[in-house]
Structures are given as structure tokens and as C-alpha cells.
Protein backbone atom coordinates (compact mmCIF):
# COMPACT_ATOMS: atom_id res chain seq x y z
CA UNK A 1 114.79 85.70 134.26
CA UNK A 2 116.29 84.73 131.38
CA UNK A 3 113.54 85.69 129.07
CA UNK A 4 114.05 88.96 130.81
CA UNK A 5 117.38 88.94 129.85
CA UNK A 6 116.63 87.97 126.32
CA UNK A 7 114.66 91.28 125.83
CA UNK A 8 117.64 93.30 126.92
CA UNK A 9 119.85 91.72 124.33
CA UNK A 10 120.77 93.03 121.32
CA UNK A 11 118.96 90.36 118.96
CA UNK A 12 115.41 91.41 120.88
CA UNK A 13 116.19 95.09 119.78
CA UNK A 14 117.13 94.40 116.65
CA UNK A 15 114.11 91.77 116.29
CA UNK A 16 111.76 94.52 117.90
CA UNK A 17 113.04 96.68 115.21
CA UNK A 18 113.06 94.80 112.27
CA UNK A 19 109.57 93.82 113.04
CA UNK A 20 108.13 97.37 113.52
CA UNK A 21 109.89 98.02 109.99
CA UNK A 22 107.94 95.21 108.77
CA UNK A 23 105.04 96.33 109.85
CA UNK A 24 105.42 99.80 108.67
CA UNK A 25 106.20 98.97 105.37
CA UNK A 26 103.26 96.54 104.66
CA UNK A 27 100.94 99.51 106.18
CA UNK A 28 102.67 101.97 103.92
CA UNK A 29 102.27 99.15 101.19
CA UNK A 30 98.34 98.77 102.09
CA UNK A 31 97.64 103.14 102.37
CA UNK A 32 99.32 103.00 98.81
CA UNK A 33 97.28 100.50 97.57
CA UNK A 34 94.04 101.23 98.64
CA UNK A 35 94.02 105.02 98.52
CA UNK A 36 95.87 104.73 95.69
CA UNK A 37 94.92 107.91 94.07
CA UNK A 38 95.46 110.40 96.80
CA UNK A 39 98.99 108.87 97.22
CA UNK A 40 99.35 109.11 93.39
CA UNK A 41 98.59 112.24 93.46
CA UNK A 42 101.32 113.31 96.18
CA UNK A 43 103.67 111.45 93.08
CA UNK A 44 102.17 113.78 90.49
CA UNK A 45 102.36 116.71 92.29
CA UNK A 46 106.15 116.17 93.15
CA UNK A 47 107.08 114.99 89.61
CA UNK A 48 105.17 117.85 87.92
CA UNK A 49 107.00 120.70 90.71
CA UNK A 50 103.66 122.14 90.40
CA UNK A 51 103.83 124.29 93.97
CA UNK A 52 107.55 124.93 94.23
CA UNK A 53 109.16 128.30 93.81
CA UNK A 54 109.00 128.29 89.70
CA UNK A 55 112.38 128.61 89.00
CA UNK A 56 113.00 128.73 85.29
CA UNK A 57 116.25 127.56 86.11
CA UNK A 58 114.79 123.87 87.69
CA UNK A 59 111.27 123.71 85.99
CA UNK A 60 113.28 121.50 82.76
CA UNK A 61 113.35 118.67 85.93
CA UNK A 62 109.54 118.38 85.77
CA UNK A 63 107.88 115.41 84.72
CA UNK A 64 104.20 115.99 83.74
CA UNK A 65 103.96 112.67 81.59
CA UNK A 66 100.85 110.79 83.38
CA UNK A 67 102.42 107.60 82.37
CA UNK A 68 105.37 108.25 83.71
CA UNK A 69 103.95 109.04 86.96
CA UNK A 70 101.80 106.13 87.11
CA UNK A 71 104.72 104.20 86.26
CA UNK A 72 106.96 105.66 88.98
CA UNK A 73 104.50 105.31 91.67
CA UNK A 74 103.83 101.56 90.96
CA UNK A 75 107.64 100.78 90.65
CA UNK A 76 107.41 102.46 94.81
CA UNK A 77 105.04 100.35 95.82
CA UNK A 78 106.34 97.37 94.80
CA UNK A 79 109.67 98.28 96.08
CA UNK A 80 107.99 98.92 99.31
CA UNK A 81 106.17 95.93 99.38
CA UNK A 82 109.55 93.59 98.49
CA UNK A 83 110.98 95.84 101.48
CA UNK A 84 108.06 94.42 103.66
CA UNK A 85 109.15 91.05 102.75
CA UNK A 86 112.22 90.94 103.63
CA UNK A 87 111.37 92.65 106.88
CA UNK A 88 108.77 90.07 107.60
CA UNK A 89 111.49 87.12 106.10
CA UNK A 90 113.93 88.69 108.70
CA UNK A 91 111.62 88.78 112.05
CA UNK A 92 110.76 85.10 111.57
CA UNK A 93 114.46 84.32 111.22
CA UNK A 94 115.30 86.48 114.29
CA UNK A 95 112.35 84.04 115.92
CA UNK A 96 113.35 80.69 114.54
CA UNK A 97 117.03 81.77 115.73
CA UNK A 98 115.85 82.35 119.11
CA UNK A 99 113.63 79.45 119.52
CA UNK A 100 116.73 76.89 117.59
CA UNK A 101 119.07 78.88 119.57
CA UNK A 102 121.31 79.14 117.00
CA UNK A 103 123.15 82.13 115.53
CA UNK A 104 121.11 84.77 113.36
CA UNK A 105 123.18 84.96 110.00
CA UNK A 106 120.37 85.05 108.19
CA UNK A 107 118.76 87.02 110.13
CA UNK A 108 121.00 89.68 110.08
CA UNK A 109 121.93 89.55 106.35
CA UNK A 110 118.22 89.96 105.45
CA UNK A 111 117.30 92.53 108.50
CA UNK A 112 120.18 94.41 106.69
CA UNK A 113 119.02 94.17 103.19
CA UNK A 114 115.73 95.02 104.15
CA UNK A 115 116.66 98.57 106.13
CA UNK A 116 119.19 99.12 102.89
CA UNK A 117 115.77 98.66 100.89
CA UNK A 118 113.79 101.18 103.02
CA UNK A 119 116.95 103.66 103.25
CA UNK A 120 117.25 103.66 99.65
CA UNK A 121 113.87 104.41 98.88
CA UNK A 122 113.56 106.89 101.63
CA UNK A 123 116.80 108.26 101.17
CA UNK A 124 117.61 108.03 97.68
CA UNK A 125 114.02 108.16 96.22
CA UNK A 126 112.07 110.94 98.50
CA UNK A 127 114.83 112.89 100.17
CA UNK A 128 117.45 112.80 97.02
CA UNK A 129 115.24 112.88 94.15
CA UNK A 130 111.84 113.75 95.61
CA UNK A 131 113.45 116.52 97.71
CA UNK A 132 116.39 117.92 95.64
CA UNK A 133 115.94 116.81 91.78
CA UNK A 134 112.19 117.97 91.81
CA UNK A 135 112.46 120.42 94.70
CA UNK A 136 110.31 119.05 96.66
CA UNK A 137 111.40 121.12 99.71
CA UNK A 138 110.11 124.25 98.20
CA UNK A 139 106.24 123.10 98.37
CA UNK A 140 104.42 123.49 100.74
CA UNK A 141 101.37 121.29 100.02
CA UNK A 142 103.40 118.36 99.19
CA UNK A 143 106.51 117.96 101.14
CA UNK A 144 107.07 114.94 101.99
CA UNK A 145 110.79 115.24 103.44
CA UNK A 146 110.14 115.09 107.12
CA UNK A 147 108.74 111.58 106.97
CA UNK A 148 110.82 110.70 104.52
CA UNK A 149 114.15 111.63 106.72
CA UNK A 150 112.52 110.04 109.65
CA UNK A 151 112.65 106.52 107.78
CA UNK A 152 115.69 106.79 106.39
CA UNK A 153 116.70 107.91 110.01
CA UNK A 154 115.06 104.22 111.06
CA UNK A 155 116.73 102.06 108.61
CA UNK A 156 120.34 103.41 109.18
CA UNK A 157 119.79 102.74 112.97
CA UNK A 158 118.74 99.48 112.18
CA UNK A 159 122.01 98.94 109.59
CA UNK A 160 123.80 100.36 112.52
CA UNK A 161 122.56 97.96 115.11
CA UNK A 162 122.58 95.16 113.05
CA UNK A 163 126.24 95.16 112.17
CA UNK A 164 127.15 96.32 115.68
CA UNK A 165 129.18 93.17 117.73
CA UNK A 166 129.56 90.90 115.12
CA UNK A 167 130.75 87.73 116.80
CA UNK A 168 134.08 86.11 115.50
CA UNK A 169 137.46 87.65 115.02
CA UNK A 170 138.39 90.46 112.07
CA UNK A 171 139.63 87.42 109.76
CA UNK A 172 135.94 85.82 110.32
CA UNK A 173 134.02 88.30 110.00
CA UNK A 174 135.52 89.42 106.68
CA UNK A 175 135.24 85.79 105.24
CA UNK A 176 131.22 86.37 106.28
CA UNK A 177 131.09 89.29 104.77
CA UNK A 178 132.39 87.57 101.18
CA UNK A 179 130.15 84.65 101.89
């Protein structure tokens, strides 16, 4: 029963979730790296606001600089794949918390930094600059907003849930936070 319990709790949702993020990233990581040119290309396409509207007014954002690209594309995947870390870093904590029986600190600070990674990148990078700075909302071939949303949706959820019921009174909890 109390394993039961445990799964109702919310460390076991927020260690469901983190790992799932985890996951996710790495196989984002892995697509990126070994179809690397298809994915590249998605980069390329965006940058170089190739199939948007044509605006005169926009078409100074576009970046058709190969370097550039290639540059920009390897800077996301090893974002992602630092995300994936501390995703994976944050699980095992959730599970060596659980199995100590101990509080989750750690656990929680890096489940947080990770899902601030992912919404960043997600949020900032695809739906802010992909989406709006190259108008990437405007193509349809290469649109990548919807999934991109969807993440960012997932990692504020998880920033949500993870700062949710922090134990401890105000004072405490705002000497953790400067800790």
C-alpha cells in the first residue's frame, strides 16, 4: 500500500515527469544527431525565411550564411543534450531520494533547471526567435511551432509542479531559494 501511495504523491509525478523529459530530450538529442542533415535543414530553411510570406519589410532578418547555420544548429544540440543531463541527473536524485528517504533538494533544484533549459530553448529559441524573428509561422513546409509550444507547454508544468508545496515556512523557503 504504501508503494501505492508513493505513486500518488507528488515526488512520483514530478519523478514520472522529469524522467519522460529526460528521455525526450536524449531522443531529440539522438534524431539530431543521426539524421543530422534533414534536421539541419529544418535550421536552414527557418534561418534563410525561404517559404514565408516575402515581406520586404522582414526578409533583412534572414540568415543565409551556411556557417552560421551549421553553427546555430550545433549550439541546439548541445543545449539539448546538457538539457538531457540534467533531466537524467534529476530522475536519479528523485530515486536516490526515495530509496534514502530523504528530502529531494537536489532533486528539485536540478528537475527545475533542467525544464528552465528545455523552456528556454523551446520557448525562447523555436517559438520566440524561430517563430517570430524569422517568421517561422508563415511557412508552411517548415513550421515547427506546434511542437515547439507543446514542450515549452511540458517544461512550465514541470517548473510549476516542481515548486508547488515547498515544505518549510515563507522565512525557509526564501533562505533555500538564496542557498
Amino acid at each position: 500500500m504504501r508503494v501505492l501511495a508513493w505513486f500518488g504523491s507528488l515526488r512520483a509525478v514530478l519523478s514520472v515527469l522529469t524522467a519522460t523529459s529526460a528521455l525526450y530530450m536524449a531522443l531529440v538529442v539522438l534524431g539530431n544527431i543521426t539524421d543530422f542533415g534533414t534536421n539541419r535543414a529544418f535550421v536552414e530553411h527557418v534561418f534563410a525565411m525561404d517559404t514565408t510570406f516575402q515581406s520586404p519589410n522582414t526578409m533583412w532578418r534572414a540568415v543565409t550564411d551556411q556557417t552560421v547555420v551549421t553553427v546555430v544548429y550545433l549550439a541546439i544540440i548541445t543545449w539539448e543534450a546538457i538539457t538531457a543531463v540534467v533531466l537524467t541527473a534529476a530522475f536519479v536524485s528523485w530515486m536516490r531520494a526515495f530509496a534514502m528517504g530523504r528530502g529531494a533538494e537536489l532533486a528539485r533544484r536540478l528537475s527545475s533547471a533542467g525544464w528552465l533549459m528545455q523552456a528556454t530553448l523551446f520557448g525562447g529559441g523555436f517559438v520566440t526567435i524561430g517563430g517570430e524573428w524569422f517568421q517561422m509561422w508563415q511557412s508552411e513546409k517548415w513550421n515547427g511551432l506546434q511542437p515547439a509550444f507543446q514542450n515549452f507547454l511540458i517544461a512550465a508544468v514541470g517548473l510549476i509542479l516542481v515548486h508547488l508545496g515547498r515544505p518549510g515556512t515563507p522565512e525557509q523557503n526564501r533562505q533555500q531559494a538564496v542557498e
